[in-house]
C-alpha atoms as a PDB file:
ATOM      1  CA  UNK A   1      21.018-184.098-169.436  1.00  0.00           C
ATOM      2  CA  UNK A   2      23.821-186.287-169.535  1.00  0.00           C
ATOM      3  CA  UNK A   3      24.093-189.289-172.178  1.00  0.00           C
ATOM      4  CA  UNK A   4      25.682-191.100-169.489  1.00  0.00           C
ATOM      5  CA  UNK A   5      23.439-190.514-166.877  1.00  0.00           C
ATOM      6  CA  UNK A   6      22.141-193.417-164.698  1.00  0.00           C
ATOM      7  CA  UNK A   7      18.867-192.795-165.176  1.00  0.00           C
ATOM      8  CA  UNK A   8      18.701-193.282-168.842  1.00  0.00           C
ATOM      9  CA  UNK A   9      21.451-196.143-168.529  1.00  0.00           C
ATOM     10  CA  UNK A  10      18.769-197.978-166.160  1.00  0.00           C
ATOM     11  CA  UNK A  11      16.331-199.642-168.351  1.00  0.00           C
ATOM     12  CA  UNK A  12      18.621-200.203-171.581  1.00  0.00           C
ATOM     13  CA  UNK A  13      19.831-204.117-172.342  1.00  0.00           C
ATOM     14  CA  UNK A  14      22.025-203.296-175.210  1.00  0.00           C
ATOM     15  CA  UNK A  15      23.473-200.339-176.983  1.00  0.00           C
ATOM     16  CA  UNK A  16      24.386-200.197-180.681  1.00  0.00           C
ATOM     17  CA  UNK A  17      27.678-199.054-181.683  1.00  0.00           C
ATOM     18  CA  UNK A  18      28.752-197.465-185.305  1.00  0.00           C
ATOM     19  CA  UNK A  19      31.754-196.060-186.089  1.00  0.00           C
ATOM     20  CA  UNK A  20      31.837-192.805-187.765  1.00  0.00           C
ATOM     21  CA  UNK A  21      35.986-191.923-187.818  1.00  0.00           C
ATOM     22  CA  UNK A  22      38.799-193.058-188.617  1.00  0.00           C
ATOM     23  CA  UNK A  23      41.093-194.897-186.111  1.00  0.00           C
ATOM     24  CA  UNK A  24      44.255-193.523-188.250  1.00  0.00           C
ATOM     25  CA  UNK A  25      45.424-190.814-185.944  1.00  0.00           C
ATOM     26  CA  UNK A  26      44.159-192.298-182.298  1.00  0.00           C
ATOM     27  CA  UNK A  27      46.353-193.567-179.480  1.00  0.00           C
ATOM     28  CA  UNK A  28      46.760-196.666-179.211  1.00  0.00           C
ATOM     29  CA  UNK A  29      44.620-197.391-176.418  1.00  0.00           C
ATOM     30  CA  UNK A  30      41.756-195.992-178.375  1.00  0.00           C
ATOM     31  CA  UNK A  31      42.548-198.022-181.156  1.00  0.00           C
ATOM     32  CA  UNK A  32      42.393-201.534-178.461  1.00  0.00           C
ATOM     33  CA  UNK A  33      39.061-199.706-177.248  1.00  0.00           C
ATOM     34  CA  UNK A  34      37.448-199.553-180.448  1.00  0.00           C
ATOM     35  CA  UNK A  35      38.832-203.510-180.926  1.00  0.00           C
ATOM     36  CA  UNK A  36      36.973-204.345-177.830  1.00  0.00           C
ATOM     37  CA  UNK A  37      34.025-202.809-179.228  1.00  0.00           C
ATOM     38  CA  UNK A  38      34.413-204.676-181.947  1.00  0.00           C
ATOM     39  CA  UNK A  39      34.968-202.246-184.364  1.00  0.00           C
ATOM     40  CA  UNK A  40      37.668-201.329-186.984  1.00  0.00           C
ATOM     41  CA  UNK A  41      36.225-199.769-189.953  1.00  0.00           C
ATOM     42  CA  UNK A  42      34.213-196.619-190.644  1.00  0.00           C
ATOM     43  CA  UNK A  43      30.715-198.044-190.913  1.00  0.00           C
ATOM     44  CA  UNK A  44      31.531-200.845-188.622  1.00  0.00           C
ATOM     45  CA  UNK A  45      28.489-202.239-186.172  1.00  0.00           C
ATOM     46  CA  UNK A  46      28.702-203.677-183.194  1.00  0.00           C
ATOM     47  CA  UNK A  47      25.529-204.841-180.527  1.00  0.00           C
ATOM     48  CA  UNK A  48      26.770-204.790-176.850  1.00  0.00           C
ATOM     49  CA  UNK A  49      25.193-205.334-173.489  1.00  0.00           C
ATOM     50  CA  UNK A  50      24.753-202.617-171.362  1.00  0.00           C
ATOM     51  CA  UNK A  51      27.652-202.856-168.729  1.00  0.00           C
ATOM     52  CA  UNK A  52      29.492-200.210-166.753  1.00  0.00           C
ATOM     53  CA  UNK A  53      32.648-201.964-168.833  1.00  0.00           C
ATOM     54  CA  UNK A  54      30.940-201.034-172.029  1.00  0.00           C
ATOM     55  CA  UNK A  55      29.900-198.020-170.992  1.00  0.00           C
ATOM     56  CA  UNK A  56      33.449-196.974-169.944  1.00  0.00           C
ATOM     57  CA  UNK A  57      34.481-197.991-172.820  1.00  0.00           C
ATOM     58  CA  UNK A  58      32.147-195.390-175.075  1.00  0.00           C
ATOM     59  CA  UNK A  59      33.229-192.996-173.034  1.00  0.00           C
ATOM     60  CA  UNK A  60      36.678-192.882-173.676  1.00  0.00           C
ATOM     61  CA  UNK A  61      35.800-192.730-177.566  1.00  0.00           C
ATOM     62  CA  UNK A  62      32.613-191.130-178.248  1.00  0.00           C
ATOM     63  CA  UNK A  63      34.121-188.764-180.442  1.00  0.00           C
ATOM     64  CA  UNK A  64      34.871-191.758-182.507  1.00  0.00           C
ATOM     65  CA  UNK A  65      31.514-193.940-182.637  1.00  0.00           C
ATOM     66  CA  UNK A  66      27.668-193.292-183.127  1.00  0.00           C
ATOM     67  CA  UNK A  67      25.562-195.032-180.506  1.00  0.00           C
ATOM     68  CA  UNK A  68      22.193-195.948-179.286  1.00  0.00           C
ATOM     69  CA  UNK A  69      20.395-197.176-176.878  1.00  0.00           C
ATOM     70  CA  UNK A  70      17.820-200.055-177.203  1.00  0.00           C
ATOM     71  CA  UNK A  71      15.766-201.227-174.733  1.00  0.00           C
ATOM     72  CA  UNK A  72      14.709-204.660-174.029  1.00  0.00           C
ATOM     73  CA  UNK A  73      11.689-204.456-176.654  1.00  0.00           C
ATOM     74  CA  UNK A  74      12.935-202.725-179.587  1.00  0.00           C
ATOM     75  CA  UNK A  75      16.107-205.484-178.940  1.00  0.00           C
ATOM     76  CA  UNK A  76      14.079-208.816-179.628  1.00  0.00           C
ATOM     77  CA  UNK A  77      11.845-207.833-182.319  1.00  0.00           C
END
């Protein structure tokens, strides 16, 4: 099944974002990506809601980040 699929995407609020790479060798429209994610260092967190934006935006760097998807529960405890 696709990560990406609508189905999955449906009841999700907010998706976690960690950055496992380096930026050093992307383009640098990945790099302003990752900046919109706010990101910028390996290790780097970032909490975003779930919007086709965002969601556009992981996929053009997936390779780059570790993500999760938390749903409206697991978000306000």
């Amino acid at each position: 099944m696709d990560k990406f699929s609508k189905n999955i995407c449906r009841d999700v609020k907010s998706i976690l974002f960690v950055q496992k790479k380096s930026s050093c060798k992307l383009s640098k429209r990945q790099k302003s990506t990752l900046l919109g994610l706010g990101l910028g260092r390996i290790g780097s967190k970032s909490i975003l809601p779930n919007t086709p934006e965002v969601l556009g935006m992981l996929k053009k760097i997936n390779h780059v980040v570790d993500f999760s998807f938390e749903v409206e529960e697991n978000f306000n405890k």
